[in-house]
C-alpha atoms as a PDB file:
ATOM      1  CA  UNK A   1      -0.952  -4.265 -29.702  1.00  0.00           C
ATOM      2  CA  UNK A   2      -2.539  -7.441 -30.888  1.00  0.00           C
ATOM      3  CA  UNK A   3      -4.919  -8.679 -29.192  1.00  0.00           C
ATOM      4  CA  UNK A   4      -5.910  -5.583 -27.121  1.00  0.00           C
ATOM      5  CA  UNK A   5      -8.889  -4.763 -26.344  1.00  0.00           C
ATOM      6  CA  UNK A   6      -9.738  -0.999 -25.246  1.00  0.00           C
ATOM      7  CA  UNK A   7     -12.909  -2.057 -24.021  1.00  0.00           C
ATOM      8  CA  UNK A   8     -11.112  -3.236 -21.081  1.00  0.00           C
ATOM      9  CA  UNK A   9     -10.156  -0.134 -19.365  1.00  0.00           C
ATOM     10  CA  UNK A  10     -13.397   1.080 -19.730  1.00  0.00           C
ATOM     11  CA  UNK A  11     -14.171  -1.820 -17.332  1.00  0.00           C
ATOM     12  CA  UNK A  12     -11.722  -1.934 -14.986  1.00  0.00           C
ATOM     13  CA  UNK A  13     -13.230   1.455 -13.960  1.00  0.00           C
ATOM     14  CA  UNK A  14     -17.022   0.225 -13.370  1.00  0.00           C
ATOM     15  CA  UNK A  15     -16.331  -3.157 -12.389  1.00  0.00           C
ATOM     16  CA  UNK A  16     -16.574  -4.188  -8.910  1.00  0.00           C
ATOM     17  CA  UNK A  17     -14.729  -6.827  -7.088  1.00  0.00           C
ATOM     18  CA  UNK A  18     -16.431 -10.060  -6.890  1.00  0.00           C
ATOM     19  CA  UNK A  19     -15.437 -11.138  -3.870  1.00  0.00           C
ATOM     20  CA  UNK A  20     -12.853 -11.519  -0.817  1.00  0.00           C
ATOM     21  CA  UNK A  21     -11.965  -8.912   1.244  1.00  0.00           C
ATOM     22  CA  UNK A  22     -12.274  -5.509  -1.474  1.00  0.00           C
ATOM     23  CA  UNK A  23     -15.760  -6.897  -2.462  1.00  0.00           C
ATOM     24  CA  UNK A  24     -17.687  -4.216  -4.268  1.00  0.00           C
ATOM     25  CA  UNK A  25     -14.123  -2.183  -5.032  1.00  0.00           C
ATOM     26  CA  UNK A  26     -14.189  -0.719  -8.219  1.00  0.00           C
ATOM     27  CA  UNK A  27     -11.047  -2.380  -9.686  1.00  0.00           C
ATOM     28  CA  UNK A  28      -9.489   0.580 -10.418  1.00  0.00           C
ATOM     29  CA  UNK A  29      -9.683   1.218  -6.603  1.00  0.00           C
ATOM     30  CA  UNK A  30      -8.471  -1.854  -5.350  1.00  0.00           C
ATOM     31  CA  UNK A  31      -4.363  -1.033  -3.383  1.00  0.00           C
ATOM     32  CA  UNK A  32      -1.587  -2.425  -5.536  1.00  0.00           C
ATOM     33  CA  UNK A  33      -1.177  -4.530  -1.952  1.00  0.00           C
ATOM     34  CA  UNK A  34      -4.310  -6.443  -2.569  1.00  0.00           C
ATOM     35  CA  UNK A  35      -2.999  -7.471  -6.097  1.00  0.00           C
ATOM     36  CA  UNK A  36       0.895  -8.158  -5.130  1.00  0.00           C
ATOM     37  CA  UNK A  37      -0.976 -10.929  -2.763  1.00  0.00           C
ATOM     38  CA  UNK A  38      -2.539 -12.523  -5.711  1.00  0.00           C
ATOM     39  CA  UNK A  39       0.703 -12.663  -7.484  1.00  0.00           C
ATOM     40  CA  UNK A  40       2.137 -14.126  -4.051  1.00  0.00           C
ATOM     41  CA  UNK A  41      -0.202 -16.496  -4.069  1.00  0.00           C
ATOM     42  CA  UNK A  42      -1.129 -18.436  -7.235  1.00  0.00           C
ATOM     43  CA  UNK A  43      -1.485 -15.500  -9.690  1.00  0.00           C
ATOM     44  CA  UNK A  44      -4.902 -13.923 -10.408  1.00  0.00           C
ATOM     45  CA  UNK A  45      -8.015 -15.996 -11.031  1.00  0.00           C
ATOM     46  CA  UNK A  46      -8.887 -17.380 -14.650  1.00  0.00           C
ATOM     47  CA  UNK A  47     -11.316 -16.231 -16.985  1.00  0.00           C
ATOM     48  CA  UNK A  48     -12.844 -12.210 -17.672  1.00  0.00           C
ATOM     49  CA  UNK A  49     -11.621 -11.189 -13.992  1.00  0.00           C
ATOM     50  CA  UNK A  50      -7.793 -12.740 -13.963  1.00  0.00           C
ATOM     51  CA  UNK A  51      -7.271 -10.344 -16.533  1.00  0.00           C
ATOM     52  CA  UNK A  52      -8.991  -7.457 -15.843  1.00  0.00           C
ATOM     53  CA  UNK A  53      -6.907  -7.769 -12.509  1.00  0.00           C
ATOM     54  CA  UNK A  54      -3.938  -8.654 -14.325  1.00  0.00           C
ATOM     55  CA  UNK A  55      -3.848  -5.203 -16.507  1.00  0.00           C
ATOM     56  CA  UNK A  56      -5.381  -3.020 -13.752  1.00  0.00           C
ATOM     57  CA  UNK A  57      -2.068  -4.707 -11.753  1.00  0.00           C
ATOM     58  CA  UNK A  58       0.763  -3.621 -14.526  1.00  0.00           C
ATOM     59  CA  UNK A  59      -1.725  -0.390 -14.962  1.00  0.00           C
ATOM     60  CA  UNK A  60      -0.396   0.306 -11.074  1.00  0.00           C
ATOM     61  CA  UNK A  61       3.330  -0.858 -11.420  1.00  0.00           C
ATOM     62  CA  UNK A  62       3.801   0.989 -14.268  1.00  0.00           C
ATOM     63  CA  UNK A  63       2.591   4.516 -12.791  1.00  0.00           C
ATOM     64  CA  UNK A  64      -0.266   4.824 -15.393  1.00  0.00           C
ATOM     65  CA  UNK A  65      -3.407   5.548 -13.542  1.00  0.00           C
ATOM     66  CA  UNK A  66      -3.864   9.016 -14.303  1.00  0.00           C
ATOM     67  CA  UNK A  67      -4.298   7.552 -17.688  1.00  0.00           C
ATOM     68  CA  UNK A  68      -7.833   5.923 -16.550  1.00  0.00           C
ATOM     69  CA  UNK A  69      -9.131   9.199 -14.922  1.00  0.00           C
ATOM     70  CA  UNK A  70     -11.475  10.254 -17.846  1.00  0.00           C
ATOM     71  CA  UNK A  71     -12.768   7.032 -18.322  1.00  0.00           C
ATOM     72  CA  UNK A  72     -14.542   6.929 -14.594  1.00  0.00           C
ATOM     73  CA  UNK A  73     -17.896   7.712 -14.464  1.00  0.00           C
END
C-alpha cells in the first residue's frame, strides 16, 4: 500500500472527536451513522482528521473492526 501509514490506526483508537455532537468519542467509537452524515453532507473535513475519519469510515463498511481491538489502550 503506498502511501500507508500504520501509524494511523494506532490513532484512530486514542483520538477523540474534536467537535459536534460525538465530541470527546474516541474515533474508533464514533456509529457508522455519524460518519454516513458526513459523506451526506460534504464529505469529511480536510487535513489530519478528514482522514482519520475517512479510514476509520471504510474500517466500519468493510466489517474490519475487530482488526483494531489490540491496538486500544
Amino acid at each position: 500500500m503506498e502511501g500507508f501509514n500504520p501509524q494511523i490506526l494506532k490513532e484512530i483508537c486514542e483520538v477523540k472527536m474534536p467537535f459536534g455532537k460525538y465530541q470527546n468519542t474516541i474515533l474508533m467509537d464514533l456509529p457508522i451513522s455519524y460518519l454516513e452524515w458526513f459523506m451526506r453532507n460534504g464529505g469529511f473535513p480536510k487535513g489530519k482528521l478528514g482522514m482519520q475519519l475517512s479510514t476509520i469510515y471504510e474500517i466500519k463498511l468493510n466489517g474490519l473492526t475487530d482488526l483494531l481491538k489490540p491496538l486500544r489502550r
